[in-house]
PDB file of N, CA and C in Angstrom:
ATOM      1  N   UNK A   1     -40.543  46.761 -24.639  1.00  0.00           N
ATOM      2  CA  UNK A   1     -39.120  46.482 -24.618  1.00  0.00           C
ATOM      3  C   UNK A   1     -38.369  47.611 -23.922  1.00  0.00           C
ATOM      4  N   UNK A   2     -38.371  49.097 -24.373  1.00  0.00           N
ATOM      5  CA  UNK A   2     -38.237  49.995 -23.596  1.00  0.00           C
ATOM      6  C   UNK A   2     -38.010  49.861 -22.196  1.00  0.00           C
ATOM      7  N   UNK A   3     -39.377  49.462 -21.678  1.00  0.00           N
ATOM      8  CA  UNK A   3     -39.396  49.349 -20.123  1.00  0.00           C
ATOM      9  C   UNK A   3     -38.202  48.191 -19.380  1.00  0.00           C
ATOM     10  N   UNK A   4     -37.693  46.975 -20.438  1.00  0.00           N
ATOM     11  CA  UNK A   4     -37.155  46.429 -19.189  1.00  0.00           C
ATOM     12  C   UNK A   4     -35.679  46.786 -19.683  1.00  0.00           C
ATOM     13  N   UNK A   5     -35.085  47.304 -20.707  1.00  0.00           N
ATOM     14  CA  UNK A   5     -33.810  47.591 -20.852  1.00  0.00           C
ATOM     15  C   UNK A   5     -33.293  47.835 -19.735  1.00  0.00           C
ATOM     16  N   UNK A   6     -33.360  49.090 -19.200  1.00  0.00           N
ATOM     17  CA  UNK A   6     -33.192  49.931 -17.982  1.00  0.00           C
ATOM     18  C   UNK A   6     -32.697  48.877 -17.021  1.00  0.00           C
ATOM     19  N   UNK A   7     -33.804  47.893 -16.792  1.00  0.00           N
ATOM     20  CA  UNK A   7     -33.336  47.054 -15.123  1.00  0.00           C
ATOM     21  C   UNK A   7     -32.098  46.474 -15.687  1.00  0.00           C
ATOM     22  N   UNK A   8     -32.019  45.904 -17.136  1.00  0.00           N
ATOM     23  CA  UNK A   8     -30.898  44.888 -17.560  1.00  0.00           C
ATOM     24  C   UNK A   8     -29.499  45.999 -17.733  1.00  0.00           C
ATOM     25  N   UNK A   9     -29.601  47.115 -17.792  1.00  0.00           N
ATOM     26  CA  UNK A   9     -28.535  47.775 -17.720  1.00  0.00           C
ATOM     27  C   UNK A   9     -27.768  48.711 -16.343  1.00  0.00           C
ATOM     28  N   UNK A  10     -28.788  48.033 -15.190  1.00  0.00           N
ATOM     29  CA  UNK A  10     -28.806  49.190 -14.093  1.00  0.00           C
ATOM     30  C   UNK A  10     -27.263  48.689 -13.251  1.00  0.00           C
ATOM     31  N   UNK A  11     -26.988  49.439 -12.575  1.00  0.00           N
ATOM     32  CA  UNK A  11     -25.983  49.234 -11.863  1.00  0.00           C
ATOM     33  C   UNK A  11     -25.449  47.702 -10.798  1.00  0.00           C
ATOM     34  N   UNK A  12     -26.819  47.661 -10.675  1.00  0.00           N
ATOM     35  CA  UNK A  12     -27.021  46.342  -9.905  1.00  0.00           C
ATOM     36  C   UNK A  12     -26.694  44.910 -10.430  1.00  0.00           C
ATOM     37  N   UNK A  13     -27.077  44.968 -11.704  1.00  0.00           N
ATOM     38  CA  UNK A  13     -27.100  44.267 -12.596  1.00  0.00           C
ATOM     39  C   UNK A  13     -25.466  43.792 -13.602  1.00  0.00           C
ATOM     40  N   UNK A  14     -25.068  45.222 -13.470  1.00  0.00           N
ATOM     41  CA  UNK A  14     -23.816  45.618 -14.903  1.00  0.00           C
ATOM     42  C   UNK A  14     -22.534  45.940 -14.307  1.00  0.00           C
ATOM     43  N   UNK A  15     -21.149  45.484 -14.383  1.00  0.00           N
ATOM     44  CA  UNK A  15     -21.512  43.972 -14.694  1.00  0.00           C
ATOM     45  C   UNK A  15     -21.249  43.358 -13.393  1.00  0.00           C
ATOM     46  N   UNK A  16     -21.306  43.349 -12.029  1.00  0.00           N
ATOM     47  CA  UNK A  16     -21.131  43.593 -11.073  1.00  0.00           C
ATOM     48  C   UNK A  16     -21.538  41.980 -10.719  1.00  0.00           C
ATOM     49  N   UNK A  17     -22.331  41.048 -11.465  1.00  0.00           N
ATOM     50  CA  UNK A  17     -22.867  40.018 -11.091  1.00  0.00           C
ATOM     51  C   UNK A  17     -22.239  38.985 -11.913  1.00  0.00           C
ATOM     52  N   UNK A  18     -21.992  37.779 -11.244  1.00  0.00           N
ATOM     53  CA  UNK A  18     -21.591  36.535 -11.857  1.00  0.00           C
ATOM     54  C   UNK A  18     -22.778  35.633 -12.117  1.00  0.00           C
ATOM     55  N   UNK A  19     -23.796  35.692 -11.172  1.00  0.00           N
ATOM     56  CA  UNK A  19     -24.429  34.680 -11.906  1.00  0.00           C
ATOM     57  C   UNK A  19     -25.565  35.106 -13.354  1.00  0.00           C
ATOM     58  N   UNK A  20     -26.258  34.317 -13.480  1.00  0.00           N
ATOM     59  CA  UNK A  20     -27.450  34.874 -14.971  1.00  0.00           C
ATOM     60  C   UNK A  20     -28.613  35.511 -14.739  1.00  0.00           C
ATOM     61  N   UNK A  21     -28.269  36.346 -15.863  1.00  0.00           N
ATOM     62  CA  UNK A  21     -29.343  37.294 -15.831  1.00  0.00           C
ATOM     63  C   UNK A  21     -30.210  36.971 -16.309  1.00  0.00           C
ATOM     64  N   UNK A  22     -31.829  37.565 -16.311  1.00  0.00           N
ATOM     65  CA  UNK A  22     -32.272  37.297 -16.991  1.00  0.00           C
ATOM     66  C   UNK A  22     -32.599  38.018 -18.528  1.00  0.00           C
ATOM     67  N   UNK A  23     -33.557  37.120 -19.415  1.00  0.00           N
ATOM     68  CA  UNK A  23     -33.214  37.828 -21.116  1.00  0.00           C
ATOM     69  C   UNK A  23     -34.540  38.492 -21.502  1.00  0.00           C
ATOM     70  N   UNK A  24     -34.003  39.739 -21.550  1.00  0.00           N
ATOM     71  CA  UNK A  24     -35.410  40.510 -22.311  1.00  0.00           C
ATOM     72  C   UNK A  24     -35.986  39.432 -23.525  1.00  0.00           C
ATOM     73  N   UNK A  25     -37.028  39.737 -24.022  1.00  0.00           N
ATOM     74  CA  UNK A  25     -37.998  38.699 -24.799  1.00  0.00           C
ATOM     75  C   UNK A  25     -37.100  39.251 -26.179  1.00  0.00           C
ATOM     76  N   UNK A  26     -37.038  38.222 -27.165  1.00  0.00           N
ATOM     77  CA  UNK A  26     -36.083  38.359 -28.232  1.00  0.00           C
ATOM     78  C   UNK A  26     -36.328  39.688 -29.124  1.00  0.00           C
ATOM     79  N   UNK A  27     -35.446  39.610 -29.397  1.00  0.00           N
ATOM     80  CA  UNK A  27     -35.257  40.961 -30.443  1.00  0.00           C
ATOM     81  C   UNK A  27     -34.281  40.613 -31.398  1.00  0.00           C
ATOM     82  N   UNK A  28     -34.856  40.726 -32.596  1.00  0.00           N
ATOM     83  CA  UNK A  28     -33.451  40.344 -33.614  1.00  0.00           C
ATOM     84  C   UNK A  28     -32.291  41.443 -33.885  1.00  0.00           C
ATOM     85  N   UNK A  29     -32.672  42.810 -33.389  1.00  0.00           N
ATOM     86  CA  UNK A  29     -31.866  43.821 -33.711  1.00  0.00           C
ATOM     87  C   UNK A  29     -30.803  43.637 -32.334  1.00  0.00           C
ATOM     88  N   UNK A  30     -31.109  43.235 -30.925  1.00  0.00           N
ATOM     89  CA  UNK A  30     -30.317  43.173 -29.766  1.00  0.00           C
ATOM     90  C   UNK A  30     -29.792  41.672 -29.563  1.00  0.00           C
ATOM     91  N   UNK A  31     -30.158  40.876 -30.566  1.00  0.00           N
ATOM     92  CA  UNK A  31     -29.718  39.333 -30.037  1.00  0.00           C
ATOM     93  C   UNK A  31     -28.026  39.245 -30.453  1.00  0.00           C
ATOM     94  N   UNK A  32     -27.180  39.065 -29.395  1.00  0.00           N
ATOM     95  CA  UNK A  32     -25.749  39.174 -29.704  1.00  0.00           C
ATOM     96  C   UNK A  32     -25.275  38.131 -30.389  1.00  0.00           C
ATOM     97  N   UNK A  33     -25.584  36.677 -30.618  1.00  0.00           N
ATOM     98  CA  UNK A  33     -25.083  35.875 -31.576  1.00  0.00           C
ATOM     99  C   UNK A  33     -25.161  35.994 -32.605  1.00  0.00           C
ATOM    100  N   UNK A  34     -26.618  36.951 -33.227  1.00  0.00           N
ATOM    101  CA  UNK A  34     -26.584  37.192 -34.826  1.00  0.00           C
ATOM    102  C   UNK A  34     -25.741  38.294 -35.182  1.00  0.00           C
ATOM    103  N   UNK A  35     -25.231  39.119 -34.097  1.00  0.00           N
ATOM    104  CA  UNK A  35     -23.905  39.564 -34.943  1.00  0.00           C
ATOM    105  C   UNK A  35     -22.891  39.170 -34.375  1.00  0.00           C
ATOM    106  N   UNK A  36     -22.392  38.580 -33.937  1.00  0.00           N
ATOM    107  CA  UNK A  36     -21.050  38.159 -33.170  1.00  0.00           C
ATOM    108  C   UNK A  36     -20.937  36.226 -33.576  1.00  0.00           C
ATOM    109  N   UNK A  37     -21.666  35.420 -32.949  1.00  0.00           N
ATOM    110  CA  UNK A  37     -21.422  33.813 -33.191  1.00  0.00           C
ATOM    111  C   UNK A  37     -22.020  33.404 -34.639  1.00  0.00           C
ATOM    112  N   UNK A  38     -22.939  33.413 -34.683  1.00  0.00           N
ATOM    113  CA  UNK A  38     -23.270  33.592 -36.502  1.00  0.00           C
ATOM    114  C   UNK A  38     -22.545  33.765 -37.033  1.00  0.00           C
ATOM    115  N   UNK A  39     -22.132  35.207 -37.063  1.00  0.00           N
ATOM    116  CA  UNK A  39     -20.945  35.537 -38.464  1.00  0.00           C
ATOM    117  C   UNK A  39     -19.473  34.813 -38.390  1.00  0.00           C
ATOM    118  N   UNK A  40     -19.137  34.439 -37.212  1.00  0.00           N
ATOM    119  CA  UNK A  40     -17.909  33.500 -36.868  1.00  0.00           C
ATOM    120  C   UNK A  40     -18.195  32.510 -37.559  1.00  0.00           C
ATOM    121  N   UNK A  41     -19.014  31.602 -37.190  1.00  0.00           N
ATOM    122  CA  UNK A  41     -19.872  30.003 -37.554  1.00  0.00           C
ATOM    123  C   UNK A  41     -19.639  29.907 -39.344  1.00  0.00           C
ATOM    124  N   UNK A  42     -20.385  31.345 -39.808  1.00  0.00           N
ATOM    125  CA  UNK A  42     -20.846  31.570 -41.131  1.00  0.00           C
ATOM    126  C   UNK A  42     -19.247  31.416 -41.881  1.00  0.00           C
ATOM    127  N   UNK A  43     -18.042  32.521 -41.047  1.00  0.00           N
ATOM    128  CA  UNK A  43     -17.288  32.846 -42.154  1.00  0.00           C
ATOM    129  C   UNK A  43     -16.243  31.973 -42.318  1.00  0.00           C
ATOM    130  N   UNK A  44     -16.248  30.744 -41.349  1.00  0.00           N
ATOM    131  CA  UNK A  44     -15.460  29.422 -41.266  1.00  0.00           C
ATOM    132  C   UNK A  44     -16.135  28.372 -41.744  1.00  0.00           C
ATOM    133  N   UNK A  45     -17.045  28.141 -41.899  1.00  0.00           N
ATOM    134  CA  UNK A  45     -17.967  27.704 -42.870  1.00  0.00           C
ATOM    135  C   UNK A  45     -18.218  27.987 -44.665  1.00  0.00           C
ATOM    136  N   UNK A  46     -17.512  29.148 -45.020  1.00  0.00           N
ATOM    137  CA  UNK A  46     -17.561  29.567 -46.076  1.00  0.00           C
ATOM    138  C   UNK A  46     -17.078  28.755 -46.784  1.00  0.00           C
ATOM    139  N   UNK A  47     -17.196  28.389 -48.250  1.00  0.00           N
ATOM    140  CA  UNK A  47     -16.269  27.914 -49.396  1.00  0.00           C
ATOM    141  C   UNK A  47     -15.894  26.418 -48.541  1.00  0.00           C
ATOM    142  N   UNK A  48     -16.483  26.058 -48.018  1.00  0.00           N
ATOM    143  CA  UNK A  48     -16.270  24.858 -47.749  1.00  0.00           C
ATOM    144  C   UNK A  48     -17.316  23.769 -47.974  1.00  0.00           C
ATOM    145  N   UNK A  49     -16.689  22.570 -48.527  1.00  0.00           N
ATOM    146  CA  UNK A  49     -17.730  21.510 -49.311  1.00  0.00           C
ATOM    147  C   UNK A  49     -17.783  20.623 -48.420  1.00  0.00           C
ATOM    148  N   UNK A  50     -19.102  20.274 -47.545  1.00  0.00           N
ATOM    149  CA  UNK A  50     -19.167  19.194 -46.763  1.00  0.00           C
ATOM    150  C   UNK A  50     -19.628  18.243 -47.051  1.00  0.00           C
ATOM    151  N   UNK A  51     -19.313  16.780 -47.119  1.00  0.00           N
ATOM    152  CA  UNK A  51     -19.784  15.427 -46.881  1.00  0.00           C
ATOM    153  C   UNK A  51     -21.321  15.360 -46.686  1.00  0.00           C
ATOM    154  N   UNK A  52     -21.119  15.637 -45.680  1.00  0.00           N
ATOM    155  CA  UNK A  52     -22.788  15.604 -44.673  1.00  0.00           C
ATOM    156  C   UNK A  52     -22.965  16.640 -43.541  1.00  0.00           C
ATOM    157  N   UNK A  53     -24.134  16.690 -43.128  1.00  0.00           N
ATOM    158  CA  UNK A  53     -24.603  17.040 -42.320  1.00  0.00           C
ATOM    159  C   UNK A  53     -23.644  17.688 -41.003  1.00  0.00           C
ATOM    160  N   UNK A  54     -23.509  16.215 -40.801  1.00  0.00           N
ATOM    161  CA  UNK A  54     -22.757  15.984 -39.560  1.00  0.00           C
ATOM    162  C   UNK A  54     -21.193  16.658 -39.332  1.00  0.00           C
ATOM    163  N   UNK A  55     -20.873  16.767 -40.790  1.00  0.00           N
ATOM    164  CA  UNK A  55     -19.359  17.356 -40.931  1.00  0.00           C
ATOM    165  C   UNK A  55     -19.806  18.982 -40.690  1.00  0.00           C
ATOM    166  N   UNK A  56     -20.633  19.404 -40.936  1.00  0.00           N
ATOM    167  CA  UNK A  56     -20.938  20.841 -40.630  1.00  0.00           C
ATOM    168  C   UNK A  56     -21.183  21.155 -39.103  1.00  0.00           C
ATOM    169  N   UNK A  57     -22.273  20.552 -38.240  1.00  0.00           N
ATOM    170  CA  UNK A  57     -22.386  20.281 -37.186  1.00  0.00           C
ATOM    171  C   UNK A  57     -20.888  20.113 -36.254  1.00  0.00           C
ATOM    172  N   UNK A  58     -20.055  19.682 -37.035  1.00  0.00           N
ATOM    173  CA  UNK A  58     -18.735  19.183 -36.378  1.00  0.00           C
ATOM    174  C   UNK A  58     -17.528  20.468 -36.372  1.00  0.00           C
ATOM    175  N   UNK A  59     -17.555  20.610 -37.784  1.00  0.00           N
ATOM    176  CA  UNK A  59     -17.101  22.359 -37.702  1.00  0.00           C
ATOM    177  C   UNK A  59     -17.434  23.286 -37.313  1.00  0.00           C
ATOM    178  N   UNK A  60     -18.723  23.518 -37.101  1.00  0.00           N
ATOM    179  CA  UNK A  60     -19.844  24.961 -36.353  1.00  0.00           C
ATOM    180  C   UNK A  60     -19.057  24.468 -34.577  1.00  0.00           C
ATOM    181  N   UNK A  61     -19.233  23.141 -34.178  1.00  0.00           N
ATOM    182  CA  UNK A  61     -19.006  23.027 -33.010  1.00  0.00           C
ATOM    183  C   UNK A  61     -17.801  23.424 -32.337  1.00  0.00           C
ATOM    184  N   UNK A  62     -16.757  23.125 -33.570  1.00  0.00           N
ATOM    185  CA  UNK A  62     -15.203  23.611 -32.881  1.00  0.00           C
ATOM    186  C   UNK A  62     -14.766  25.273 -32.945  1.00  0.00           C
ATOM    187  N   UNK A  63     -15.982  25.725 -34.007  1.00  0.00           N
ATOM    188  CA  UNK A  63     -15.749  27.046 -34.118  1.00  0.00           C
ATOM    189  C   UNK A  63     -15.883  27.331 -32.615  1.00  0.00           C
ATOM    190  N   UNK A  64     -17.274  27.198 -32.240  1.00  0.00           N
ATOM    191  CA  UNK A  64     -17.964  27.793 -31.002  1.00  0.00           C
ATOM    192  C   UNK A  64     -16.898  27.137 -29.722  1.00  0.00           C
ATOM    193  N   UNK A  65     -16.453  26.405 -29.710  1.00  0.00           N
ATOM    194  CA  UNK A  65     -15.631  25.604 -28.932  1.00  0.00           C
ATOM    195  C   UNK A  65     -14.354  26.312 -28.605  1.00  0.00           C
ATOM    196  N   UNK A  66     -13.428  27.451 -29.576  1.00  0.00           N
ATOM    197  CA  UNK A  66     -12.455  27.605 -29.874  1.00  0.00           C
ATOM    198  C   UNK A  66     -12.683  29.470 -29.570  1.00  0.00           C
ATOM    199  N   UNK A  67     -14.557  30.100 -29.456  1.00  0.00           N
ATOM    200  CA  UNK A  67     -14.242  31.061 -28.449  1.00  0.00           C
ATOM    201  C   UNK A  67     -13.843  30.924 -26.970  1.00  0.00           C
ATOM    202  N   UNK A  68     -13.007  32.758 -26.963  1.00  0.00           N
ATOM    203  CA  UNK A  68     -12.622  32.719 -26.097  1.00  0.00           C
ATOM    204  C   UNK A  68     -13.200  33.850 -25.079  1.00  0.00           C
ATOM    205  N   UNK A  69     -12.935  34.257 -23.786  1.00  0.00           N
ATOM    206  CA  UNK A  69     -13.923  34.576 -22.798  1.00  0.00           C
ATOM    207  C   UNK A  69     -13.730  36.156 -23.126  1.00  0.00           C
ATOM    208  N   UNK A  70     -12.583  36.249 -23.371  1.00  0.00           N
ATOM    209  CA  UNK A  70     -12.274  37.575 -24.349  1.00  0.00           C
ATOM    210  C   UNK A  70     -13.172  38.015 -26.320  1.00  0.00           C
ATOM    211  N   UNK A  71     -13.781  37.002 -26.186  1.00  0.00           N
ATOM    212  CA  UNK A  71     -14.920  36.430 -27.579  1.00  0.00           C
ATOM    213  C   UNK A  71     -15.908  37.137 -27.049  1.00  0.00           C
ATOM    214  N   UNK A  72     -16.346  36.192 -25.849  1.00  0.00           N
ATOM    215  CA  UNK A  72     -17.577  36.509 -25.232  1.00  0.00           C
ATOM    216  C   UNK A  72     -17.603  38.361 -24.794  1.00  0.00           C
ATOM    217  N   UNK A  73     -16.754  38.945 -23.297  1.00  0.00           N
ATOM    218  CA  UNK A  73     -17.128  39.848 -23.344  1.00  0.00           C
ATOM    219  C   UNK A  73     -17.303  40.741 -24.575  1.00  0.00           C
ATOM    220  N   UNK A  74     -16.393  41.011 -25.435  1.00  0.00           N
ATOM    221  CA  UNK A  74     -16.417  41.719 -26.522  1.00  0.00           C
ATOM    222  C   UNK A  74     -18.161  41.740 -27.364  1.00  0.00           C
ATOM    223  N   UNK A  75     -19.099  40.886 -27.401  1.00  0.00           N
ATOM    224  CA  UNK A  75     -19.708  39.845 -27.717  1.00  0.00           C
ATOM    225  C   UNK A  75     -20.935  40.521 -27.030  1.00  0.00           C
ATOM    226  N   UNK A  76     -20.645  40.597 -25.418  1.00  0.00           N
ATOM    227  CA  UNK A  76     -21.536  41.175 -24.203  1.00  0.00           C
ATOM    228  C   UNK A  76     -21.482  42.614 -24.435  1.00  0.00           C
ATOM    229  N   UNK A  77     -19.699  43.216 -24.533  1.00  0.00           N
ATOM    230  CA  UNK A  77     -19.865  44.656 -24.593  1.00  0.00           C
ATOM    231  C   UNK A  77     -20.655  45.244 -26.256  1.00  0.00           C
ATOM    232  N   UNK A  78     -20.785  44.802 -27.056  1.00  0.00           N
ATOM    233  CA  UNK A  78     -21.308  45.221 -27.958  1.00  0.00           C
ATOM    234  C   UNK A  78     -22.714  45.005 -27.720  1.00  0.00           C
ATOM    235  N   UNK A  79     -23.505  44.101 -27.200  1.00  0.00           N
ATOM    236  CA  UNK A  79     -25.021  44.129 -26.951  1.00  0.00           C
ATOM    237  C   UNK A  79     -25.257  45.300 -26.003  1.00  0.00           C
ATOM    238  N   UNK A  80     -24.617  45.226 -25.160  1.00  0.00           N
ATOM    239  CA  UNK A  80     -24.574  46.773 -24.025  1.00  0.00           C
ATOM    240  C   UNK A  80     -25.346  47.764 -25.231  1.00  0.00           C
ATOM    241  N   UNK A  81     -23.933  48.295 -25.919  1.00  0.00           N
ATOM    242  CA  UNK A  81     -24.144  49.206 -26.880  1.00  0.00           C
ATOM    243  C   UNK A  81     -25.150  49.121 -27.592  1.00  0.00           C
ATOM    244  N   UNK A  82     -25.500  47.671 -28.207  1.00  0.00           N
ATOM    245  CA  UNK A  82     -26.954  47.911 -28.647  1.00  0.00           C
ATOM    246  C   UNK A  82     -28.076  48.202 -28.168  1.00  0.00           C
ATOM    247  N   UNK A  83     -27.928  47.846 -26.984  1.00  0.00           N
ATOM    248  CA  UNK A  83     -29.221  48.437 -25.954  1.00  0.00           C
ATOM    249  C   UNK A  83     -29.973  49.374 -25.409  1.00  0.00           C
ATOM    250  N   UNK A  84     -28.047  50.035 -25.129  1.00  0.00           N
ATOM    251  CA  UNK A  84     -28.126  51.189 -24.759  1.00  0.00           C
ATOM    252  C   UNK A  84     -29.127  52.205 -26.460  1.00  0.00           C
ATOM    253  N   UNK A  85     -28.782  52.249 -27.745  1.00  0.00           N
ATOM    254  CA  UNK A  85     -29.388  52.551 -28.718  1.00  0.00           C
ATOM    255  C   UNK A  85     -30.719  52.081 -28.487  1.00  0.00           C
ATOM    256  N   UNK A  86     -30.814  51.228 -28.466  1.00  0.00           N
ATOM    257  CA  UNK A  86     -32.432  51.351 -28.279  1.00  0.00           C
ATOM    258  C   UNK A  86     -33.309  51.823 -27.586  1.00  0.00           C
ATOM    259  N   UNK A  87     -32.363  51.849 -26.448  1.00  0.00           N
ATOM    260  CA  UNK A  87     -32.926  53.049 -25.144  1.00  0.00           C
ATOM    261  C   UNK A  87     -33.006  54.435 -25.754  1.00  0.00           C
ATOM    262  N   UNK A  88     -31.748  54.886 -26.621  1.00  0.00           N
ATOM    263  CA  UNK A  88     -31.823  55.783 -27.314  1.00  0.00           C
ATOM    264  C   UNK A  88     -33.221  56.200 -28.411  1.00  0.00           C
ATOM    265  N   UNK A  89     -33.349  55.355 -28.756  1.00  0.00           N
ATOM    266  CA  UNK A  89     -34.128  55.331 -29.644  1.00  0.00           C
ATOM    267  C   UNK A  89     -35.946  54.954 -29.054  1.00  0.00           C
ATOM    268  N   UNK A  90     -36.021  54.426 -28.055  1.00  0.00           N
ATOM    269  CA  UNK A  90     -37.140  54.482 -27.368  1.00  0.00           C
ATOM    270  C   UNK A  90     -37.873  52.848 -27.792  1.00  0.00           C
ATOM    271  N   UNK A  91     -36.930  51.775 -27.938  1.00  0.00           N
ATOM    272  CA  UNK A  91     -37.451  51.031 -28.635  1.00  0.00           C
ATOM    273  C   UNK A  91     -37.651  50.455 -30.088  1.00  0.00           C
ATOM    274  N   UNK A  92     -37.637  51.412 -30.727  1.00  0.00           N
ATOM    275  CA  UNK A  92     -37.934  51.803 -32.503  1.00  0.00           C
ATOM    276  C   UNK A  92     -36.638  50.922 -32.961  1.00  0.00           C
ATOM    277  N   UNK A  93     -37.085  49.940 -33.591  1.00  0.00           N
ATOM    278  CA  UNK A  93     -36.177  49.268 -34.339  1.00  0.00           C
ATOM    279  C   UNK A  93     -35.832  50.443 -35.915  1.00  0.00           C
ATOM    280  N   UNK A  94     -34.522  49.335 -35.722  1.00  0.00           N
ATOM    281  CA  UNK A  94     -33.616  50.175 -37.262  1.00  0.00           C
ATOM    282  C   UNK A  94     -33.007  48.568 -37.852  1.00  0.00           C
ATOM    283  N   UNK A  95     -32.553  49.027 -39.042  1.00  0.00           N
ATOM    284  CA  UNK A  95     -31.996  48.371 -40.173  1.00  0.00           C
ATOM    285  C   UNK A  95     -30.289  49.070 -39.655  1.00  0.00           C
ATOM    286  N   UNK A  96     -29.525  48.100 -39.530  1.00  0.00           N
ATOM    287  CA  UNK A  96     -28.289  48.092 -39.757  1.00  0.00           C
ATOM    288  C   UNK A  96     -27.693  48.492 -38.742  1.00  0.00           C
ATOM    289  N   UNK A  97     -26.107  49.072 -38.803  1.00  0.00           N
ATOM    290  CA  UNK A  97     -25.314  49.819 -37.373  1.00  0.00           C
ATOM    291  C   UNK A  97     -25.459  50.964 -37.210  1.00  0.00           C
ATOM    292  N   UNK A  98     -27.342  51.287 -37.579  1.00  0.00           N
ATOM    293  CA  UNK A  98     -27.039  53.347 -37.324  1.00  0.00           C
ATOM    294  C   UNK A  98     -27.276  52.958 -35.725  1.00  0.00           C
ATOM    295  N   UNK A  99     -26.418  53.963 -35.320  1.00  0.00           N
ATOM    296  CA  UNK A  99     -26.579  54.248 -33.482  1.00  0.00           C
ATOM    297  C   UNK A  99     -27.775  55.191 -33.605  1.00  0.00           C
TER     298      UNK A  99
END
């Protein structure tokens, strides 16, 4: 993992490009929806009693529907930061927001 951070953060790459990049192989500590779209999804979802299925599916959708591109970078700039930590860190996963 180490090794491909670097290209995904290089100059060429950041943020200088519109089209898609490609995605380092998953990592649950660097994946930006489990802290950013998840916890949105999750905390509008809370305390709420659904019907069915489908009524959840229907609310998760307008959540995600109702970010905005100002969602997203914020979203992007925080995975940066996580990355950059792991670069820090050489790879070595951690538990929680220690940098």
């Amino acid at each position: 993992m180490r090794q491909l951070i670097p290209r995904y953060l290089s100059r060429d790459s950041w943020p200088n490009t519109a089209s898609q990049c490609e995605h380092p192989p998953y990592s649950s500590d660097l994946a930006s929806y489990d802290f950013y779209m998840f916890p949105k999804v999750k905390s509008a979802l809370k305390r709420t009693r659904f019907e069915s299925v489908e009524g959840v599916k229907e609310k998760a959708s307008r959540v995600l529907k109702e970010l905005t591109k100002d969602d997203f970078q914020h979203c992007f700039e925080q995975w940066k930061i996580r990355m950059e930590g792991c670069m820090d860190r050489e790879g070595v996963y951690i538990e929680g927001d220690n940098k």
